[in-house]
Protein backbone atom coordinates (compact mmCIF):
# COMPACT_ATOMS: atom_id res chain seq x y z
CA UNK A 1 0.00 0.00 0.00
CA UNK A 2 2.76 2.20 0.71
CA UNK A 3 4.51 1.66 -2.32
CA UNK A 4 1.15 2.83 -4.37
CA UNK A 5 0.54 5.96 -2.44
CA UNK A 6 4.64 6.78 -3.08
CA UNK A 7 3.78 5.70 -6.92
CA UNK A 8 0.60 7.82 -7.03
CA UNK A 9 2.68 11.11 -5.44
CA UNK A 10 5.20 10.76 -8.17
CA UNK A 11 2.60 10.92 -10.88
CA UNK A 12 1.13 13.70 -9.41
CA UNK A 13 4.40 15.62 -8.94
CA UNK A 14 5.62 14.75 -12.46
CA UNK A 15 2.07 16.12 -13.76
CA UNK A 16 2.46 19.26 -11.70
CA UNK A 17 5.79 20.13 -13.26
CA UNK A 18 4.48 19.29 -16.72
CA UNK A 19 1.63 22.02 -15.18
CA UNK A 20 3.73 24.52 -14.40
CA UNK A 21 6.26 24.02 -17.35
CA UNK A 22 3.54 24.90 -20.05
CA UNK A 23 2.29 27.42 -18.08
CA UNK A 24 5.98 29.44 -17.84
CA UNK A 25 6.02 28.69 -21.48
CA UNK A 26 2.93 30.30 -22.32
CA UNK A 27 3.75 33.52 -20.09
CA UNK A 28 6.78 34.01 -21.56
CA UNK A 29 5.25 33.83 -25.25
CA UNK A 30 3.05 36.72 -23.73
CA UNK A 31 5.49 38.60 -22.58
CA UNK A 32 7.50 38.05 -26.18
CA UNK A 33 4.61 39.37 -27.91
CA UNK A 34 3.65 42.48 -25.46
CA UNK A 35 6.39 44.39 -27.80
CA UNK A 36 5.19 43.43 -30.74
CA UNK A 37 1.61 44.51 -29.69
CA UNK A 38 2.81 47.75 -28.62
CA UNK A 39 4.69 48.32 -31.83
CA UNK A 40 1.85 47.71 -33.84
CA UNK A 41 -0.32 49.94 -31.51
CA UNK A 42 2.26 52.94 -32.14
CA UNK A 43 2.19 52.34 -35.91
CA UNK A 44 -1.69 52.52 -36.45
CA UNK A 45 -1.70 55.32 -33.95
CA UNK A 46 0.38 57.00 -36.62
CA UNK A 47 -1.25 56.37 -39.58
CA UNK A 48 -4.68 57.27 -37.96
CA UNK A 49 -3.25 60.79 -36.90
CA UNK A 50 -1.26 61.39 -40.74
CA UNK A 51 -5.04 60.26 -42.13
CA UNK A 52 -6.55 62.98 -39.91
CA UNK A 53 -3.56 65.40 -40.81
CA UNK A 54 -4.36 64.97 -44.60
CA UNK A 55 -8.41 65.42 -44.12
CA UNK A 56 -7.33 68.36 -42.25
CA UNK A 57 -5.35 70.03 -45.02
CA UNK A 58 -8.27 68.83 -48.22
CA UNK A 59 -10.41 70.25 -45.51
CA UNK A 60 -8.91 73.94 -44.90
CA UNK A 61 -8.27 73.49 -48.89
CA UNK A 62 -11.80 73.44 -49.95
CA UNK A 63 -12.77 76.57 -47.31
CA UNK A 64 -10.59 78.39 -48.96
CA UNK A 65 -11.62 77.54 -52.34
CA UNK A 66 -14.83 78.22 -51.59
CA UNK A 67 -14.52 81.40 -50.23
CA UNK A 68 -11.92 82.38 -53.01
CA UNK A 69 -15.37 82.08 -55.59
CA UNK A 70 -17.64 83.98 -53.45
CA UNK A 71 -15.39 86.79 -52.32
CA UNK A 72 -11.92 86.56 -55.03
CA UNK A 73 -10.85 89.86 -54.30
CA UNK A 74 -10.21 89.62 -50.31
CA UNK A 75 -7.08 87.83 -49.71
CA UNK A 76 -7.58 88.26 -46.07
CA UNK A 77 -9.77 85.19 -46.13
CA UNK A 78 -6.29 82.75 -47.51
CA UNK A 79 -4.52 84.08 -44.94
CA UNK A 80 -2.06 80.84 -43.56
CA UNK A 81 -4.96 78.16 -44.90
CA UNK A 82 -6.61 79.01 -41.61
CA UNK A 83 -10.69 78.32 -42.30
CA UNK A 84 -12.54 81.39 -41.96
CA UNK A 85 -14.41 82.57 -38.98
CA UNK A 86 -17.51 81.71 -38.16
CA UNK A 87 -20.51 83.34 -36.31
CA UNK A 88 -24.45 82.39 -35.65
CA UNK A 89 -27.43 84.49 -35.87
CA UNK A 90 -30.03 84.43 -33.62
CA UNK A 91 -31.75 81.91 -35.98
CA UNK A 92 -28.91 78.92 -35.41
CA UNK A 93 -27.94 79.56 -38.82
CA UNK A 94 -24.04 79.86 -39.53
CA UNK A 95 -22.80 83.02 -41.57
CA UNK A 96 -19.42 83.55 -43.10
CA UNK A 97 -17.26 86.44 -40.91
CA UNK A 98 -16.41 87.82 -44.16
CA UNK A 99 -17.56 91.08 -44.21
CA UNK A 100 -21.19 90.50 -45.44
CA UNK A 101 -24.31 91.68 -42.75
CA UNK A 102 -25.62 88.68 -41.07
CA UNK A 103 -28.65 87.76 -43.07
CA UNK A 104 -32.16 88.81 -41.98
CA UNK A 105 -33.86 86.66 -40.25
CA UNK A 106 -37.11 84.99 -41.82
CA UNK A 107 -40.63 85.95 -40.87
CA UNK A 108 -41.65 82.80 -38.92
CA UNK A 109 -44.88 81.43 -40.19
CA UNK A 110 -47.16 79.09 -37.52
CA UNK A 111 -46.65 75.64 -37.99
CA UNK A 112 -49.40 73.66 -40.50
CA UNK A 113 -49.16 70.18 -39.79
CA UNK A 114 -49.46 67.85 -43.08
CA UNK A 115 -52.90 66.91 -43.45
CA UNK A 116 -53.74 63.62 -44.37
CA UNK A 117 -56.93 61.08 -44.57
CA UNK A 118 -58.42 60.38 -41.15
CA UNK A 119 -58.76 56.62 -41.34
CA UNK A 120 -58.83 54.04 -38.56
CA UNK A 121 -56.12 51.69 -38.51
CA UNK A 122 -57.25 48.20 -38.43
CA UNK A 123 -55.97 45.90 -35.82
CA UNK A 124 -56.68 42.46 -36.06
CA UNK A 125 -55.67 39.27 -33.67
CA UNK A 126 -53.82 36.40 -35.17
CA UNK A 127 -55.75 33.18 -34.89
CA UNK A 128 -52.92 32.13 -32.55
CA UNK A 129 -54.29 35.00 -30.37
CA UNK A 130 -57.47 34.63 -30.33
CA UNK A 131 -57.10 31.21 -29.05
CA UNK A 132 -54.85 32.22 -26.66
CA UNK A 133 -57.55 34.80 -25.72
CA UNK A 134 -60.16 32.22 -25.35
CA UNK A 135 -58.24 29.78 -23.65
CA UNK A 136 -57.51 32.02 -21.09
CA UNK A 137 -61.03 32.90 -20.59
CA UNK A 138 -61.87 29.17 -20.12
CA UNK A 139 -63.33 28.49 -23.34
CA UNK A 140 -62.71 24.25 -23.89
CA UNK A 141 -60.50 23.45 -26.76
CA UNK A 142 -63.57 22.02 -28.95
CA UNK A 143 -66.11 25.27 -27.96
CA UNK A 144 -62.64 27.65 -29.07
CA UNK A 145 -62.77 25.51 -32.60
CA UNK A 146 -65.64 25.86 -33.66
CA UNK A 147 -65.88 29.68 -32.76
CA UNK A 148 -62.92 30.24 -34.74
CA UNK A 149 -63.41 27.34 -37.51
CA UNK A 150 -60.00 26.08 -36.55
CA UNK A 151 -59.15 22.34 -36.13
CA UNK A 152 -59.34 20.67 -32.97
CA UNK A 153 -55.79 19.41 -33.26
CA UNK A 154 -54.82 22.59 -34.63
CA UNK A 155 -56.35 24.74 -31.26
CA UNK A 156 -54.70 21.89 -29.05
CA UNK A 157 -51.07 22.48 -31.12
CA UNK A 158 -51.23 26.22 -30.15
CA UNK A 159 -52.33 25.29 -26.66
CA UNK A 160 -49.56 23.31 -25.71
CA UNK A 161 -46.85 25.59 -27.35
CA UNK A 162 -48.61 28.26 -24.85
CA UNK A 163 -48.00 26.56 -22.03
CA UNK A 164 -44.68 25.67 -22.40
CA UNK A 165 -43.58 29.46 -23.27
């Protein structure tokens, strides 16, 4: 008996180092990888932010194009491909700091809503529903078939799936 129980504790020694063997092997893979990660981190962080630069520039690009054809003869509004200032009204709506008089604002008119046909909507039950309905009202499987012309087998089908749910 002895010589079992000394067996059985080597087994279970030699599994525990087999255990712990994997398990140093896999955290040092992890911790050989936790550069690479990192790298790879720093390198879409960089593209991400020269993206954003270059949206940036088409950006302040078209601004100033745009403001070049409504106003051509102000080069105050090019000045270092900065976007031009901008200011609201009282309305919400934006306006150019250009130089042109904020815009009137409109005279408000009451709100019309849309008008449309005044029908009823139609709600129906599903058959499935209606049995439901009944059943729960303690209508008998064969009285709840012949109100709705269903099948007997049919109303006990819908029944049962009822009750389990």
């Amino acid at each position: 008996m002895l010589t079992f129980l000394v067996l059985f504790s080597l087994i279970l020694h030699l599994l525990s180092f087999i255990v712990i063997r994997f398990l140093f092997q896999k955290i040092q893979n992890q911790t050989d990888a936790a550069p690479q990660t990192t790298e790879s981190a720093k390198q879409t962080e960089e593209l991400l932010s020269a993206y954003l630069h270059e949206f940036r520039e088409e950006n302040n690009r078209l601004i100033n194009e745009i403001l070049q054809e409504k106003n051509p003869a102000s080069p105050e509004q090019t000045n270092n491909n900065q976007p031009a200032l901008t200011e609201k009204n009282n309305n919400g709506r934006l306006n150019k700091a250009y130089g042109n008089p904020p815009a009137q604002p409109e005279a408000e008119t009451p709100y019309m809503p849309p008008l449309s046909d005044e029908q009823e909507d139609i709600v129906e039950e599903s058959a499935a529903a209606k049995v439901y309905s009944l059943y729960d009202r303690g209508y008998s499987i064969e009285e709840i078939a012949k109100k709705l012309n269903l099948g007997k087998t049919e109303v006990e089908l819908m029944v049962k799936f009822h009750r389990k749910n």
